[in-house]
N, C-alpha and C. Protein backbone atom coordinates (compact mmCIF):
# COMPACT_ATOMS: atom_id res chain seq x y z
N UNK A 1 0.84 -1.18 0.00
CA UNK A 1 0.00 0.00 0.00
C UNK A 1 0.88 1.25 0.00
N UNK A 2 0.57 2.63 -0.55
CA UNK A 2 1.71 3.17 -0.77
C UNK A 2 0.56 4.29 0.03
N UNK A 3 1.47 5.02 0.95
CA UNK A 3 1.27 6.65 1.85
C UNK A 3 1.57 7.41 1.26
N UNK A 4 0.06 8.15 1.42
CA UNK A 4 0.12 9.07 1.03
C UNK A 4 -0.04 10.14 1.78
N UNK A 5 0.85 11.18 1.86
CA UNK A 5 0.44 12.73 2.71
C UNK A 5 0.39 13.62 1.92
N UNK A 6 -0.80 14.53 2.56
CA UNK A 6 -1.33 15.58 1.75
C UNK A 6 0.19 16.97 2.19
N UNK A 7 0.32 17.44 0.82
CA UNK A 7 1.53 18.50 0.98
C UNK A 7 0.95 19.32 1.36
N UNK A 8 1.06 20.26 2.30
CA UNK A 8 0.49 21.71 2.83
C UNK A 8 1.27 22.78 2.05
N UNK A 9 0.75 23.31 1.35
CA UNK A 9 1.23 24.34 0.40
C UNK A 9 1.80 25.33 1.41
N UNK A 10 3.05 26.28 1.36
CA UNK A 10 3.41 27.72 2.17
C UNK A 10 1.89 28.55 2.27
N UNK A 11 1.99 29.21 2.87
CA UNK A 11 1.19 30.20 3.06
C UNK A 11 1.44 31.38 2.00
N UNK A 12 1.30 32.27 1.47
CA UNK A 12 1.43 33.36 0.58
C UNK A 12 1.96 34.03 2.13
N UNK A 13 3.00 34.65 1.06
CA UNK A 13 3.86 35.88 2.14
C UNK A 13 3.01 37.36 2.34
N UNK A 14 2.74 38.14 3.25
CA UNK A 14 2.57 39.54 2.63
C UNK A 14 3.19 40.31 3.46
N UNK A 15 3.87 41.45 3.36
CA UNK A 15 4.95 41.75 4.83
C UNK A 15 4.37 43.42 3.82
N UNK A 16 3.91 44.16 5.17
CA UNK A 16 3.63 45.43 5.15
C UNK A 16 4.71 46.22 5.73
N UNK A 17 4.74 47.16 5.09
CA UNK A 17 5.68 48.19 5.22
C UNK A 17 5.44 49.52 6.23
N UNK A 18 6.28 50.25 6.86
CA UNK A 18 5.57 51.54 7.11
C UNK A 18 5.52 52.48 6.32
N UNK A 19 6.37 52.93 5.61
CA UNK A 19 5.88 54.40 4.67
C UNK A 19 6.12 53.56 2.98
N UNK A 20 6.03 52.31 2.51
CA UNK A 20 5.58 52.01 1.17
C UNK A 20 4.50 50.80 1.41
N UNK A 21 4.85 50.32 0.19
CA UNK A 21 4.15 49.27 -0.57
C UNK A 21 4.19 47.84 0.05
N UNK A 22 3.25 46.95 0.01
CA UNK A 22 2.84 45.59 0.73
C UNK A 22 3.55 44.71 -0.54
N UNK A 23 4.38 44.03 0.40
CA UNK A 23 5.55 43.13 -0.43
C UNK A 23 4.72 42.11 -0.37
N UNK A 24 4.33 41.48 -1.66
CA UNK A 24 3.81 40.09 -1.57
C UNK A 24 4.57 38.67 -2.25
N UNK A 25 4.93 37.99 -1.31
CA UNK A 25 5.56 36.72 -1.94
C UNK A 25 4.58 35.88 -3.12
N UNK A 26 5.99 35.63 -4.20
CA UNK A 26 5.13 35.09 -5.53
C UNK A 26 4.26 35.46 -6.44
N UNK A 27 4.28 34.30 -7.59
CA UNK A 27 2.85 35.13 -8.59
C UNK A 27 1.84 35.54 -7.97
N UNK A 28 1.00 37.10 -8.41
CA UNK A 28 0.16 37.27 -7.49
C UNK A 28 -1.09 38.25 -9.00
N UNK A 29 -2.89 37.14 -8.55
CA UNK A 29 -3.14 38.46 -9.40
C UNK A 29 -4.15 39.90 -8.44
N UNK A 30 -4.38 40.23 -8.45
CA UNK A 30 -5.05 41.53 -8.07
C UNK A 30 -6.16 41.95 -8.75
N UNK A 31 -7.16 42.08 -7.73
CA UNK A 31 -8.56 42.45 -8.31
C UNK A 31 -8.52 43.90 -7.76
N UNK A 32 -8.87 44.85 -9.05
CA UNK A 32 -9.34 45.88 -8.36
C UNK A 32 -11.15 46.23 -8.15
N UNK A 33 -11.34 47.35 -7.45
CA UNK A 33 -12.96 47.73 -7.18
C UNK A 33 -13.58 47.83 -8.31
N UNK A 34 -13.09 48.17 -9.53
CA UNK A 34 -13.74 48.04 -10.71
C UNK A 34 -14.10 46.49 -11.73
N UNK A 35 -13.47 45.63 -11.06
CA UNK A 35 -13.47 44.07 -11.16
C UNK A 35 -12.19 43.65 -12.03
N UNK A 36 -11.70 44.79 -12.79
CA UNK A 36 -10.28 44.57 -13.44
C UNK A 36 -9.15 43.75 -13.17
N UNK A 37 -8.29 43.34 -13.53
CA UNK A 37 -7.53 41.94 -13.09
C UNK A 37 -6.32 42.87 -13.51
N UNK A 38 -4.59 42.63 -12.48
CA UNK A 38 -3.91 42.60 -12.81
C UNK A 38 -2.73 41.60 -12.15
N UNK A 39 -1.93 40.87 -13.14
CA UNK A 39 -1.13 39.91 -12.98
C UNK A 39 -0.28 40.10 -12.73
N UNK A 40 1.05 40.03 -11.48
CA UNK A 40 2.48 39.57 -11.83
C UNK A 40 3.00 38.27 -11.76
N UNK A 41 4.11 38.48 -12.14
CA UNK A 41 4.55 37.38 -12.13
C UNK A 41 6.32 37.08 -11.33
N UNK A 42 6.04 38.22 -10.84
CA UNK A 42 7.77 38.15 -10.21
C UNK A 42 7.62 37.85 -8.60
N UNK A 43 9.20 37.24 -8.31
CA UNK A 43 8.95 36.45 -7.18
C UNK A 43 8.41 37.01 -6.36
N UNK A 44 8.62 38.45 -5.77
CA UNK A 44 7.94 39.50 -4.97
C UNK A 44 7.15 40.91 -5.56
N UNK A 45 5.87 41.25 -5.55
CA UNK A 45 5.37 42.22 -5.98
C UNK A 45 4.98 43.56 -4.93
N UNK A 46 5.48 44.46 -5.17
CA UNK A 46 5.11 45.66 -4.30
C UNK A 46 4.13 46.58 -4.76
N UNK A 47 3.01 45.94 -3.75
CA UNK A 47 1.33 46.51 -4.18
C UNK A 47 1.34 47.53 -3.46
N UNK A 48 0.97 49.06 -4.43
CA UNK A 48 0.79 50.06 -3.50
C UNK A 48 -0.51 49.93 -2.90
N UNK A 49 -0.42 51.16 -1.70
CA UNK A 49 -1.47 51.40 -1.28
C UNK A 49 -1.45 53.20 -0.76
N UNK A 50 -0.53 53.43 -1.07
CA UNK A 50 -0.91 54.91 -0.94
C UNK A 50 -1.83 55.75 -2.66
N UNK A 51 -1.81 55.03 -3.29
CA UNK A 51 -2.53 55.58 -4.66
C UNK A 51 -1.63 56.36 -5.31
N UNK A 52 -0.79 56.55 -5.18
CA UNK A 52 0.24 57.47 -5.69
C UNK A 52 0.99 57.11 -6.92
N UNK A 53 0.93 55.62 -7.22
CA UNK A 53 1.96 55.06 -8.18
C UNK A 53 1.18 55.17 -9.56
N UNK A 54 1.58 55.91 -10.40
CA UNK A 54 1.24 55.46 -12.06
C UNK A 54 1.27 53.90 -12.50
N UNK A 55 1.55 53.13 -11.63
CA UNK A 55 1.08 52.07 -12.25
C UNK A 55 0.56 51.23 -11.25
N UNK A 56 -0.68 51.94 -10.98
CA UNK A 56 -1.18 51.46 -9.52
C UNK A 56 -2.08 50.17 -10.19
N UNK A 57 -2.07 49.49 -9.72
CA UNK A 57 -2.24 49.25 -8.14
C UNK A 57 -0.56 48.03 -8.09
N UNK A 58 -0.26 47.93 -9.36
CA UNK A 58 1.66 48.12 -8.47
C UNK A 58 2.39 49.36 -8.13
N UNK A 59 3.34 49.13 -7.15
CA UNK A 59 4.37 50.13 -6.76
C UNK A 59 5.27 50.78 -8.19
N UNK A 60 5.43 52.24 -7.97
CA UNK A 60 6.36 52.21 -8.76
C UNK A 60 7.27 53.42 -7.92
N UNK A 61 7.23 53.07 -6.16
CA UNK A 61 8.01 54.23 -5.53
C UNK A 61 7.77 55.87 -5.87
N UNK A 62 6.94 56.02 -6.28
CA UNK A 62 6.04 57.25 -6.06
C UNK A 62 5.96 58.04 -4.49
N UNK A 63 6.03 57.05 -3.76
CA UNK A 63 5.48 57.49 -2.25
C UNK A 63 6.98 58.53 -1.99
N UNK A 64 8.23 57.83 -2.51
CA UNK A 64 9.10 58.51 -1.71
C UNK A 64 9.57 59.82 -2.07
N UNK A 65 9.08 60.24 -3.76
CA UNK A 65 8.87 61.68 -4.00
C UNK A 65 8.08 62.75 -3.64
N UNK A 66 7.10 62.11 -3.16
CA UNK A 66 6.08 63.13 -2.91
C UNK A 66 5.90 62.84 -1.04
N UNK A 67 6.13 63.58 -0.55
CA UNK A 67 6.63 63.28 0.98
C UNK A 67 4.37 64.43 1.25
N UNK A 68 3.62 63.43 1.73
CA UNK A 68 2.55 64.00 2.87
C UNK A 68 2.84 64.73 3.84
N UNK A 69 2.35 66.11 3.52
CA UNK A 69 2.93 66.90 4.84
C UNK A 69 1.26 66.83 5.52
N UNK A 70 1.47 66.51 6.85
CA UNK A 70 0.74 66.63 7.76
C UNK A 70 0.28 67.88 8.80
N UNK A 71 -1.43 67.68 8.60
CA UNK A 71 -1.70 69.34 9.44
C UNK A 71 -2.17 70.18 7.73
N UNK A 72 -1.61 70.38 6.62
CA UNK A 72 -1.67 70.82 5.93
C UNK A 72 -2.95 70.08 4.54
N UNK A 73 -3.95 71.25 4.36
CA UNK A 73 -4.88 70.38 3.39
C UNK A 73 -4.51 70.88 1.54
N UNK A 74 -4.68 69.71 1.09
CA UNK A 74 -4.37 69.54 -0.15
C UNK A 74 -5.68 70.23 -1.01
């Protein structure tokens, strides 16, 4: 009789940042609020979340040019 064990897949990584983007381990796709789909495919993807990136809803380090001044309205 041959055993069998079920493989427990890793967990998906996601490691949040304080002033960028949510590093996510592996292919990853992304739904946005409009139902739109976007794919990567690299080992780690940095999903913004400040809205700032031209190629949102990936990172494209946007956040660290434009510094939020606080107290002050836009």
């Amino acid at each position: 009789m041959v055993e069998r064990r079920l493989a427990h897949p890793e967990p998906t990584r996601i490691m949040l940042t304080e002033e960028g983007p949510a590093l996510v381990s592996g292919p990853v796709e992304l739904e946005l609020p409009d139902g739109s789909r976007v794919r990567s495919d690299r080992a780690v993807t940095a999903v913004c979340h400040c809205r700032r990136s031209k190629r949102y809803p990936i990172c494209d380090a946007s956040h660290r040019r434009k510094v939020r001044q606080e107290g002050r309205e836009a």
